[in-house]
PDB file of N, CA and C in Angstrom:
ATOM      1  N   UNK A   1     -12.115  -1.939   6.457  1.00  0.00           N
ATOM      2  CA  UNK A   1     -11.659  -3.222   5.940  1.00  0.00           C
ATOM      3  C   UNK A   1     -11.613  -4.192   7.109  1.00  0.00           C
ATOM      4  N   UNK A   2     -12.676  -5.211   7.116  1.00  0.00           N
ATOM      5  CA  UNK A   2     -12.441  -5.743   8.036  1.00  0.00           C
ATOM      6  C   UNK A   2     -11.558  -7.018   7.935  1.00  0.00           C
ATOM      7  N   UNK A   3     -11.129  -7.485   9.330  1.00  0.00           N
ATOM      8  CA  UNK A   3      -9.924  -7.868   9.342  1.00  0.00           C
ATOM      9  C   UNK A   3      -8.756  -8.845   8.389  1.00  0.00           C
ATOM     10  N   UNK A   4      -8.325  -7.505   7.392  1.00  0.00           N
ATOM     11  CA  UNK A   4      -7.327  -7.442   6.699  1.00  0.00           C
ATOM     12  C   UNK A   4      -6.328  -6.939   7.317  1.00  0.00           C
ATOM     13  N   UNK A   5      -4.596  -7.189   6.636  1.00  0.00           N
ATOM     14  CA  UNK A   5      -3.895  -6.027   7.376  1.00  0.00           C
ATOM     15  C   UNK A   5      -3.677  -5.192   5.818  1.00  0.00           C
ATOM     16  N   UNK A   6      -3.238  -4.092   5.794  1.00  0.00           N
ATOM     17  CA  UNK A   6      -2.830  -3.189   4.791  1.00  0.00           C
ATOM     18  C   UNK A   6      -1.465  -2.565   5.418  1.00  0.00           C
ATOM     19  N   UNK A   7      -0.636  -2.496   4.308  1.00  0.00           N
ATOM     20  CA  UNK A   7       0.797  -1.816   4.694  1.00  0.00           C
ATOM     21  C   UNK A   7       0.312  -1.075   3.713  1.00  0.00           C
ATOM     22  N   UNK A   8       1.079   0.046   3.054  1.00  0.00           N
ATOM     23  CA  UNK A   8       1.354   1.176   2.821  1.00  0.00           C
ATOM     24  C   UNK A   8       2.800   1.774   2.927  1.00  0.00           C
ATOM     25  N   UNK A   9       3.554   1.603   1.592  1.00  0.00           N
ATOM     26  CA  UNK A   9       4.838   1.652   1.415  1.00  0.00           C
ATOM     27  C   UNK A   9       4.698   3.173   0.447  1.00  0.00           C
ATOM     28  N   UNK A  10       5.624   4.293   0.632  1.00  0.00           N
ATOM     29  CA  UNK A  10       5.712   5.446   0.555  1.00  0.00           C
ATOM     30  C   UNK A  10       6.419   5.920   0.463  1.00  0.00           C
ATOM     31  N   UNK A  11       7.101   7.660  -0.570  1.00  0.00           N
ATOM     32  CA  UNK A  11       7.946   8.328  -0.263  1.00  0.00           C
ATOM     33  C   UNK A  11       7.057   9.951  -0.119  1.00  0.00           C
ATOM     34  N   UNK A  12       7.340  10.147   1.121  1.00  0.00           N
ATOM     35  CA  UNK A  12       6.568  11.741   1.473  1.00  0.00           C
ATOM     36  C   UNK A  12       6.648  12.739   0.473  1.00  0.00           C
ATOM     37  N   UNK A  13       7.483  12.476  -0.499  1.00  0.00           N
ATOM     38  CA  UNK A  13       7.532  13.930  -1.477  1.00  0.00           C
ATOM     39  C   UNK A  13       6.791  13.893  -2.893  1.00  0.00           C
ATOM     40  N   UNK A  14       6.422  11.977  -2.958  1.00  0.00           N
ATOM     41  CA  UNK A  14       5.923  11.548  -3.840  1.00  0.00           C
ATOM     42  C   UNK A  14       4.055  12.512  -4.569  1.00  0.00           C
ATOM     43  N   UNK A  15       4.312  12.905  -5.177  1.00  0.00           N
ATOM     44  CA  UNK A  15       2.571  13.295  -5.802  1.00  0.00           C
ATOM     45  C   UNK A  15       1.653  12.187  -5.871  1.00  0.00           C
ATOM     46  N   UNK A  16       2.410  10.982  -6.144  1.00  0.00           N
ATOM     47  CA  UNK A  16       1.309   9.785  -6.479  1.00  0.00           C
ATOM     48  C   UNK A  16       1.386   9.186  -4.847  1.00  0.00           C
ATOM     49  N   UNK A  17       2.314   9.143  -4.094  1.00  0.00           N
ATOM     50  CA  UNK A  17       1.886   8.547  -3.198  1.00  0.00           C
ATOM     51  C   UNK A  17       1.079   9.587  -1.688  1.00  0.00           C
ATOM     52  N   UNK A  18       1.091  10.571  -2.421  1.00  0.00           N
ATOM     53  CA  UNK A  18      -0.111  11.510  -1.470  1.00  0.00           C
ATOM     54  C   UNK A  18      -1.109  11.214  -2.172  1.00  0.00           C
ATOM     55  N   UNK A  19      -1.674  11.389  -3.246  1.00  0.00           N
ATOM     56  CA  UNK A  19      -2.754  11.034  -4.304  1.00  0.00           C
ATOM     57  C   UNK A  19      -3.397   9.282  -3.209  1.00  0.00           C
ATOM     58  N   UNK A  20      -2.555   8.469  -3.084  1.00  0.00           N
ATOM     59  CA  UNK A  20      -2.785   6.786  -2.743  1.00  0.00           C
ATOM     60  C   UNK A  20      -3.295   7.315  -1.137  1.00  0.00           C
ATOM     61  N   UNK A  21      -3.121   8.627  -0.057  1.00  0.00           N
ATOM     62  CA  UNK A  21      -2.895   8.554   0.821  1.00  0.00           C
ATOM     63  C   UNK A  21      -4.012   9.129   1.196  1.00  0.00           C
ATOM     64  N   UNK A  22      -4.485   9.929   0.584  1.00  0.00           N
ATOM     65  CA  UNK A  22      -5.858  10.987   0.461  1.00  0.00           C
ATOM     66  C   UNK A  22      -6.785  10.098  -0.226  1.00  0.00           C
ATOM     67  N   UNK A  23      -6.765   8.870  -0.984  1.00  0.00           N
ATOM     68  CA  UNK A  23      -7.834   8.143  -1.291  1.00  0.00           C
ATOM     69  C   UNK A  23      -8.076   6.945  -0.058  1.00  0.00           C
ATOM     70  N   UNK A  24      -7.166   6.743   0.276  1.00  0.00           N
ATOM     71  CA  UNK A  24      -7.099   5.398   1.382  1.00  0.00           C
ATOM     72  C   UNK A  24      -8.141   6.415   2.390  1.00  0.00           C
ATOM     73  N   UNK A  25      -7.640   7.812   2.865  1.00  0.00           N
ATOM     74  CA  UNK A  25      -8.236   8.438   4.198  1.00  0.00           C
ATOM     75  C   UNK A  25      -9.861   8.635   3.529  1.00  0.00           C
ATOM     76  N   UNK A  26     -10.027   8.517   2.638  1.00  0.00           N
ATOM     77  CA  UNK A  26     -11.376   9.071   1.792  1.00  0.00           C
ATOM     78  C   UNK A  26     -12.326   7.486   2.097  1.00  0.00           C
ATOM     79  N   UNK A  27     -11.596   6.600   1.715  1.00  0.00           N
ATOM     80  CA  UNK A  27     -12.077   5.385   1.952  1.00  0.00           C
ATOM     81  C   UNK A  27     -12.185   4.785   3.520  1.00  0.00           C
ATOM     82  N   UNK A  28     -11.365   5.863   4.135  1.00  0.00           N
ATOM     83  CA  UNK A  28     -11.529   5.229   5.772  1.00  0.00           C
ATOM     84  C   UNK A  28     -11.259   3.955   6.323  1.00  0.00           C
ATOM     85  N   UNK A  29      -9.848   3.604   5.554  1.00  0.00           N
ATOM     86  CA  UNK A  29      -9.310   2.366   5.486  1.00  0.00           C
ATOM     87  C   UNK A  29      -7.825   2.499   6.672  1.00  0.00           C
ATOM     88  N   UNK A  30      -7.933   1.897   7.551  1.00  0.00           N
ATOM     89  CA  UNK A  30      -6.984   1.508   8.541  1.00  0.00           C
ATOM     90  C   UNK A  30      -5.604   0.955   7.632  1.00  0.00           C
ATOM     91  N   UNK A  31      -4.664   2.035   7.661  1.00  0.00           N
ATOM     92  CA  UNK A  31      -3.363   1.162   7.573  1.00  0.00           C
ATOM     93  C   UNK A  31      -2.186   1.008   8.066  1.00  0.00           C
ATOM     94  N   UNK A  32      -1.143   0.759   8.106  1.00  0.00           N
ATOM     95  CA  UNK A  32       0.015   0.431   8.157  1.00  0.00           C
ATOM     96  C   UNK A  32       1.299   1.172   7.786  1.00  0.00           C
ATOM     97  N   UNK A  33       1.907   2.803   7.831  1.00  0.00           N
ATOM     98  CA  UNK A  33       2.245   3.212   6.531  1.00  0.00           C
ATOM     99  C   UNK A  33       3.911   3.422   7.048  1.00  0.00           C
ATOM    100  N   UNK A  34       4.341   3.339   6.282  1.00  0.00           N
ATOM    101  CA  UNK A  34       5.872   2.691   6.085  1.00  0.00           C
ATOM    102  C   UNK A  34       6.736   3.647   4.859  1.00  0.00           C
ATOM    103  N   UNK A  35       7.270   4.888   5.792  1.00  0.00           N
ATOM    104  CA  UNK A  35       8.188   5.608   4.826  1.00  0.00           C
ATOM    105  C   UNK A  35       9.727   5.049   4.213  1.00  0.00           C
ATOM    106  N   UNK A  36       9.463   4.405   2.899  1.00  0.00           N
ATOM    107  CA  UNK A  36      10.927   4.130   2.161  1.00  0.00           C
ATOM    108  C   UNK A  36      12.025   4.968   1.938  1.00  0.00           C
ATOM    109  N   UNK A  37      12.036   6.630   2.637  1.00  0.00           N
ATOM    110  CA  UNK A  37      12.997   7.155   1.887  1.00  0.00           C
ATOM    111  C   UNK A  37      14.364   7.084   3.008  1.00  0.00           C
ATOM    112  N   UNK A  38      14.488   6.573   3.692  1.00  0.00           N
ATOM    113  CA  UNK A  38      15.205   6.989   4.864  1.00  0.00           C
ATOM    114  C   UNK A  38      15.578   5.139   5.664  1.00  0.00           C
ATOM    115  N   UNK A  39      15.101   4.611   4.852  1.00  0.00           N
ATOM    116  CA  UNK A  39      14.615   3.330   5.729  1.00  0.00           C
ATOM    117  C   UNK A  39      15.212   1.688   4.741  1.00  0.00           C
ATOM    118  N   UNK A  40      16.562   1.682   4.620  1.00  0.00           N
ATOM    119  CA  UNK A  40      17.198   0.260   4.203  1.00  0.00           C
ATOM    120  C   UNK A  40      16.495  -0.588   4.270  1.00  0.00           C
ATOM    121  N   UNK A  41      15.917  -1.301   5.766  1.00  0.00           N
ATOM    122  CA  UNK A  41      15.298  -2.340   5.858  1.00  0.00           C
ATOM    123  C   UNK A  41      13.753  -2.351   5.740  1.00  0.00           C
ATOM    124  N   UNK A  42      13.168  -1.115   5.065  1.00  0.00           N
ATOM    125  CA  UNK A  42      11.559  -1.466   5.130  1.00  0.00           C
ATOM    126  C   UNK A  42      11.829  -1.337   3.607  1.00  0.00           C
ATOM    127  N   UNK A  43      12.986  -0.541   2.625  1.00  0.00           N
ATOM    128  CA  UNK A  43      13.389  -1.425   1.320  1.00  0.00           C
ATOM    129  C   UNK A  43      13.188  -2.814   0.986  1.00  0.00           C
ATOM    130  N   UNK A  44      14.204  -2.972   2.045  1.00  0.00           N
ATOM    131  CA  UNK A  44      14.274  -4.741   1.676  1.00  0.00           C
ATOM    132  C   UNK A  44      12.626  -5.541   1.891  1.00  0.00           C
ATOM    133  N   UNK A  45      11.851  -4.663   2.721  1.00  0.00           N
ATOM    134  CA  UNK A  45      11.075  -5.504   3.013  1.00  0.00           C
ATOM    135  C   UNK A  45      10.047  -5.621   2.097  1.00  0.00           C
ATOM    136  N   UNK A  46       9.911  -3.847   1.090  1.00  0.00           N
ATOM    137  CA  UNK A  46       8.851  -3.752  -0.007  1.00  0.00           C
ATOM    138  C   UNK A  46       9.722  -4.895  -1.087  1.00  0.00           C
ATOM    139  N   UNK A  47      11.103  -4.601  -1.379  1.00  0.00           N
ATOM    140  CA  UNK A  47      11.271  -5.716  -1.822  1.00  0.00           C
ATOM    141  C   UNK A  47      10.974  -7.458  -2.374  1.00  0.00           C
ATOM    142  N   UNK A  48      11.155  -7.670  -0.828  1.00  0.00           N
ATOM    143  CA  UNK A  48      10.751  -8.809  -0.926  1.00  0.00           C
ATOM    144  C   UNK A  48       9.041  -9.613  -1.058  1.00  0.00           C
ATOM    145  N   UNK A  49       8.535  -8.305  -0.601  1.00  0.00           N
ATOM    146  CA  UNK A  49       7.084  -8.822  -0.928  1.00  0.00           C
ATOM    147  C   UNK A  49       6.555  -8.225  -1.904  1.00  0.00           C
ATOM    148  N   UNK A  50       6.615  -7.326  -2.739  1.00  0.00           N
ATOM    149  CA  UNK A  50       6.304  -6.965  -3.863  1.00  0.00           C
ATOM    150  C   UNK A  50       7.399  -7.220  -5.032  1.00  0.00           C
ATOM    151  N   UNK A  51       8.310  -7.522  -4.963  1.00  0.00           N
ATOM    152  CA  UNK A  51       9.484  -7.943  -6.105  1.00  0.00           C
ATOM    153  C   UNK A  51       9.851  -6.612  -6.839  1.00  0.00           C
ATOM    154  N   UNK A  52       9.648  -5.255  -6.110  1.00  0.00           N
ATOM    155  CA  UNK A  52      10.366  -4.148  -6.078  1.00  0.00           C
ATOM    156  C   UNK A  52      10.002  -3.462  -5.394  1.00  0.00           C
ATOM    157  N   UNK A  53      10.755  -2.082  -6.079  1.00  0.00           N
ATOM    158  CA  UNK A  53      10.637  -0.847  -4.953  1.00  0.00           C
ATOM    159  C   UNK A  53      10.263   0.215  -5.248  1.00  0.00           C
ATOM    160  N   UNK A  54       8.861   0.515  -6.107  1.00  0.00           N
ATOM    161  CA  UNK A  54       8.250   1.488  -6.738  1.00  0.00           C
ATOM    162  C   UNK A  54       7.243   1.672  -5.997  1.00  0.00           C
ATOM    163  N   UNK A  55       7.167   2.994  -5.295  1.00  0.00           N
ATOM    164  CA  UNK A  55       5.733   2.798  -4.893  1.00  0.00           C
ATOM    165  C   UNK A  55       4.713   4.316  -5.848  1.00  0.00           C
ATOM    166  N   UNK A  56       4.144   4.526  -5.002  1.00  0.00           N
ATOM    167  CA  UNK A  56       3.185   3.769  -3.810  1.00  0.00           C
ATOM    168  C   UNK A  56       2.586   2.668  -4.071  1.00  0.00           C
ATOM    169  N   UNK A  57       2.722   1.467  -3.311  1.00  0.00           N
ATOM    170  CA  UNK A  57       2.828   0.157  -2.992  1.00  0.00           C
ATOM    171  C   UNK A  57       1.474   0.357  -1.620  1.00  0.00           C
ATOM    172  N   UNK A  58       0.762  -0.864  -2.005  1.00  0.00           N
ATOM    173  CA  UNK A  58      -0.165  -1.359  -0.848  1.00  0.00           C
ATOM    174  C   UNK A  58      -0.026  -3.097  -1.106  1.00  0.00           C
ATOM    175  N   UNK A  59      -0.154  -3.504   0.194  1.00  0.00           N
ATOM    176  CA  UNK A  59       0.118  -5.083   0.327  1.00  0.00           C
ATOM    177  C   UNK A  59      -0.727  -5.753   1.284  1.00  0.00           C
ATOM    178  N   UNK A  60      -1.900  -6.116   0.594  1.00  0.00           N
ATOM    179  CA  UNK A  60      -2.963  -6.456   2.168  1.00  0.00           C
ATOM    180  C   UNK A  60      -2.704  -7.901   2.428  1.00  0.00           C
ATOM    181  N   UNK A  61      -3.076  -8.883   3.217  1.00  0.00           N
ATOM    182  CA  UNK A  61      -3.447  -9.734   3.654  1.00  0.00           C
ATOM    183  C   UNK A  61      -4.845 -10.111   3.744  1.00  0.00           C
ATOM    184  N   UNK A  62      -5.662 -10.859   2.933  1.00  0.00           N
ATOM    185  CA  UNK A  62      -7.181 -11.275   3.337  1.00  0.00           C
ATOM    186  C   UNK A  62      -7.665 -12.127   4.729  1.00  0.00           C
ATOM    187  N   UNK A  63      -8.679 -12.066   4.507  1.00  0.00           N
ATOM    188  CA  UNK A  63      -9.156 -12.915   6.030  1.00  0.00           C
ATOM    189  C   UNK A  63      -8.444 -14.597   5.358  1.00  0.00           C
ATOM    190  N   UNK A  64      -8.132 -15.236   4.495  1.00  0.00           N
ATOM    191  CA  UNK A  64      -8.255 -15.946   3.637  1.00  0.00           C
ATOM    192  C   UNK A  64      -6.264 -16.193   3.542  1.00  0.00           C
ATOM    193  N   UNK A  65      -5.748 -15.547   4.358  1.00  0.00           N
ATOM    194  CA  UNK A  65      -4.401 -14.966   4.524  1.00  0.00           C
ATOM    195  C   UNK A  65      -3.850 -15.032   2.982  1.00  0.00           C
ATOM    196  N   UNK A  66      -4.552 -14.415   1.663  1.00  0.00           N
ATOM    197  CA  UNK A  66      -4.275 -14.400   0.355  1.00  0.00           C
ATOM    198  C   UNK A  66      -4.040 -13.283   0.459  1.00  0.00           C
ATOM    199  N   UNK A  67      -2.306 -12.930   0.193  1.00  0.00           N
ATOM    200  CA  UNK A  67      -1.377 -11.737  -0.171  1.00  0.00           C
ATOM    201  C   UNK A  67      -1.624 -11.125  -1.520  1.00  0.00           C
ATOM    202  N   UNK A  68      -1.865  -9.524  -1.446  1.00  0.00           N
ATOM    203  CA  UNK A  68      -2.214  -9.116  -2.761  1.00  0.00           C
ATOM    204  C   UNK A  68      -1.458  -7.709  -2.560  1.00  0.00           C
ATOM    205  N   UNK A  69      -0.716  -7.522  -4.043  1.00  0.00           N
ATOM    206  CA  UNK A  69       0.143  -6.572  -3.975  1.00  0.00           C
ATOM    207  C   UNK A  69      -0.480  -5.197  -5.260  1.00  0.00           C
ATOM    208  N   UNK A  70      -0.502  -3.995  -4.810  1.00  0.00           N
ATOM    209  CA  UNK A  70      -0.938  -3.406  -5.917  1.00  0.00           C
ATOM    210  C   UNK A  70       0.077  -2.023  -5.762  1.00  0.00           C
ATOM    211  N   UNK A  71       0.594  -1.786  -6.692  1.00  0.00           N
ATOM    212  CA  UNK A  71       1.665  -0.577  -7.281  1.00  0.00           C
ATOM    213  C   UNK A  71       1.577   0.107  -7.688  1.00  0.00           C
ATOM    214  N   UNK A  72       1.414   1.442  -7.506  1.00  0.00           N
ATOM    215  CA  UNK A  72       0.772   2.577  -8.210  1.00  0.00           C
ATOM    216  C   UNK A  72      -0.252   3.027  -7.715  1.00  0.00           C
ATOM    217  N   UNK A  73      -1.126   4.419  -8.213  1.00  0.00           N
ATOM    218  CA  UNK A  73      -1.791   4.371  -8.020  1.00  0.00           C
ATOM    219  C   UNK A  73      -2.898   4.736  -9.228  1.00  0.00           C
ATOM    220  N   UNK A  74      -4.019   3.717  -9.504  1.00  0.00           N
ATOM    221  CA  UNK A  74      -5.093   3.677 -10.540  1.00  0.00           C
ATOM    222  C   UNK A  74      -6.322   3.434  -9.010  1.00  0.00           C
ATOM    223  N   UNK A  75      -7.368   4.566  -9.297  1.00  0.00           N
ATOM    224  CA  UNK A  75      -8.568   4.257  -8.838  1.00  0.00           C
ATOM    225  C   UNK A  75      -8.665   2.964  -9.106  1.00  0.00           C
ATOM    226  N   UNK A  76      -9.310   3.247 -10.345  1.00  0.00           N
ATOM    227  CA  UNK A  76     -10.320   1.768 -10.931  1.00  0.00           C
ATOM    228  C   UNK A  76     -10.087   0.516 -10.781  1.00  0.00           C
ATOM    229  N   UNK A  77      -8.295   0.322 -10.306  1.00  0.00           N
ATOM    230  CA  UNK A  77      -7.805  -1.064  -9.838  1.00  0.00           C
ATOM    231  C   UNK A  77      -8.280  -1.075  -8.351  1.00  0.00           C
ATOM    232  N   UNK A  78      -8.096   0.432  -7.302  1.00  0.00           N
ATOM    233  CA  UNK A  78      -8.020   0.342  -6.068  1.00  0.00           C
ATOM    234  C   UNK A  78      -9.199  -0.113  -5.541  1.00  0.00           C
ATOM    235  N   UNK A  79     -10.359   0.537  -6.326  1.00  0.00           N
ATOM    236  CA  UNK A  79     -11.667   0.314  -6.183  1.00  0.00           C
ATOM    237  C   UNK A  79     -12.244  -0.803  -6.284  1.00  0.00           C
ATOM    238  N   UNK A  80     -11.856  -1.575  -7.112  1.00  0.00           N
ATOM    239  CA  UNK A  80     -11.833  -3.107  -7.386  1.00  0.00           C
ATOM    240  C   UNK A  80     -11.424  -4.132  -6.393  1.00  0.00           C
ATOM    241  N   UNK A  81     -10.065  -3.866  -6.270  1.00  0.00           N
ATOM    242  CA  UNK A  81      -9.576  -4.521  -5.489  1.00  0.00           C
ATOM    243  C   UNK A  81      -9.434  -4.462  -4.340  1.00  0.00           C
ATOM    244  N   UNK A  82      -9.935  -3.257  -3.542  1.00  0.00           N
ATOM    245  CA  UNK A  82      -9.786  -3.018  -1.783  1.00  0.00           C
ATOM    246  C   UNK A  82     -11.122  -3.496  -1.584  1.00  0.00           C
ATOM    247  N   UNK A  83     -11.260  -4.446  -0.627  1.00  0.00           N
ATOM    248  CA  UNK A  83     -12.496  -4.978   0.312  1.00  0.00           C
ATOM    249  C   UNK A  83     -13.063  -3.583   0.502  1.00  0.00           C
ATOM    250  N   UNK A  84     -14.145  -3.257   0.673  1.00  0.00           N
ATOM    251  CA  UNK A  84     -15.122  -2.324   1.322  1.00  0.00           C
ATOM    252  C   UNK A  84     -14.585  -2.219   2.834  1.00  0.00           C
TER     253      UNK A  84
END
């Protein structure tokens, strides 16, 4: 992904957010990754930029600095929506 940033908001015990973690490494996508279970203020922070706290959560930045938030994990959205 070129220069985007990607966070990667997470709980380690999660099935869906290993599922989001093993497709990102499949895709060979540089990220950012940020464990929620232990962590108040990276709460507040999925919080505030996604308007909750469900993850697995990805939050890129474009070259275009257009913030895009996606929750869950669905291929067919990820595929869509992650830059190459």
């Amino acid at each position: 992904m070129t220069e985007s940033q990607v966070t990667y908001y997470f709980l380690p015990d999660s099935p869906h957010c290993q599922k989001m973690k093993d497709y990102l490494d499949q895709r060979g996508l540089t990220v950012t990754e940020i464990d929620i279970s232990n962590d108040d203020r990276a709460k507040q922070n999925l919080l505030e930029q996604s308007g909750q706290i469900g993850v697995p959560c990805l939050i890129f930045t474009n070259q275009a600095k257009k913030t895009k938030v996606i929750i869950g994990f669905d291929r067919d959205v990820l595929d869509r929506e992650l830059p190459d």
